[in-house]
Protein backbone atom coordinates (compact mmCIF):
# COMPACT_ATOMS: atom_id res chain seq x y z
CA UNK A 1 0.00 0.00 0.00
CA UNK A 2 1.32 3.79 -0.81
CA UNK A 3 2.24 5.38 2.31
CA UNK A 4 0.27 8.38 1.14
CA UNK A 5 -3.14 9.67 1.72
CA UNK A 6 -4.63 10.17 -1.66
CA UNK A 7 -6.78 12.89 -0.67
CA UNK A 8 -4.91 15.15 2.25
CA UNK A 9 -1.59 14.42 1.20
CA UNK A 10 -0.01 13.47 4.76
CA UNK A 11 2.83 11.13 4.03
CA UNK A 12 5.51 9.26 6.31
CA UNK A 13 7.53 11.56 8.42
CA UNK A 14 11.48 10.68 10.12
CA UNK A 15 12.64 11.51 13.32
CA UNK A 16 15.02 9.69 15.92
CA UNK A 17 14.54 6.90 17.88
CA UNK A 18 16.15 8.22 21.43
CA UNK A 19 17.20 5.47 24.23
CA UNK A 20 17.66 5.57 27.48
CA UNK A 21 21.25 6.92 26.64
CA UNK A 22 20.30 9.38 24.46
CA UNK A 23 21.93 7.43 21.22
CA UNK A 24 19.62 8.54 18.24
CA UNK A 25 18.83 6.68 15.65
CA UNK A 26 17.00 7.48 12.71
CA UNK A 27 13.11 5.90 12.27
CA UNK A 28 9.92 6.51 10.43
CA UNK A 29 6.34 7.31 11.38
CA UNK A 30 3.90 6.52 8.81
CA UNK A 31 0.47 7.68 8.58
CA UNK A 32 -2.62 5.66 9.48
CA UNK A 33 -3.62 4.40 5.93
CA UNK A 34 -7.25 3.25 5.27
CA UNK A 35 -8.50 1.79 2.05
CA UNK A 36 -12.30 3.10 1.48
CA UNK A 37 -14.76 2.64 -1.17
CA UNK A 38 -17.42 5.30 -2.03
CA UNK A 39 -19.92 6.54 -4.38
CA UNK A 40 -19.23 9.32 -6.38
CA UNK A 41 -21.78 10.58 -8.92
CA UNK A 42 -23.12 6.70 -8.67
CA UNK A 43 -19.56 4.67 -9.43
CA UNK A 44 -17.53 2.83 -6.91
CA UNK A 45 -14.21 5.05 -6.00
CA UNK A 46 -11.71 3.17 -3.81
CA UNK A 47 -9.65 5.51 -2.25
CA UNK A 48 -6.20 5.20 0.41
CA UNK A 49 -7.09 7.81 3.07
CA UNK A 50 -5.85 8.74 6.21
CA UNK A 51 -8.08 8.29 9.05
CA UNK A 52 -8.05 11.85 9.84
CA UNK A 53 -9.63 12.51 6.25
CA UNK A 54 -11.75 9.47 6.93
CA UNK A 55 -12.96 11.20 10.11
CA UNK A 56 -13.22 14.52 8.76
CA UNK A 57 -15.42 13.08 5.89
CA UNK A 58 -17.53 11.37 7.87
CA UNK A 59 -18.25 14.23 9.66
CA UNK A 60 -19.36 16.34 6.59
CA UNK A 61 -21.61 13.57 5.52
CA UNK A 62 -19.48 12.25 2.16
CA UNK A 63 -18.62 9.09 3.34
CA UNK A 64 -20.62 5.79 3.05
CA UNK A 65 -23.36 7.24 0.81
CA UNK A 66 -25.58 4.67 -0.93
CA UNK A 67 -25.56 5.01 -4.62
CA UNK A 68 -29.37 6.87 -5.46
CA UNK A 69 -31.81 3.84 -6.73
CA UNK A 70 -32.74 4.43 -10.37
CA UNK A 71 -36.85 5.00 -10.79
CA UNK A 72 -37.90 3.15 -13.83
């Protein structure tokens, strides 16, 4: 998986690992990386998100959102 939220942008990150005596070392935090489908205008969109974006689009009520039922 892409260590990369599609939408957002956030991406992995380096810092140090410190120890007890202070010998650094270098290490990597990586996002929290989510794979979610969606609909969008009726077609399936799969999507790797953060789950900060995944919250925040929850939130504004884009996420999870049945496809609309066609009338015949």
């Amino acid at each position: 998986m892409a260590s990369r939220c599609e939408l957002t942008g956030k991406g992995k990150q380096t810092g140090n690992n410190v120890s007890f005596s202070l010998r650094r070392t270098k290490r990597v935090f990586k996002p929290n990386l989510q794979k979610k489908t969606f609909f969008v205008d009726g077609q399936k969109v799969t999507m790797t998100l953060s789950t900060q974006a995944i919250r925040t689009l929850k939130k504004k009520g884009l996420l999870n959102q049945k496809p609309a039922k066609a009338t015949n």
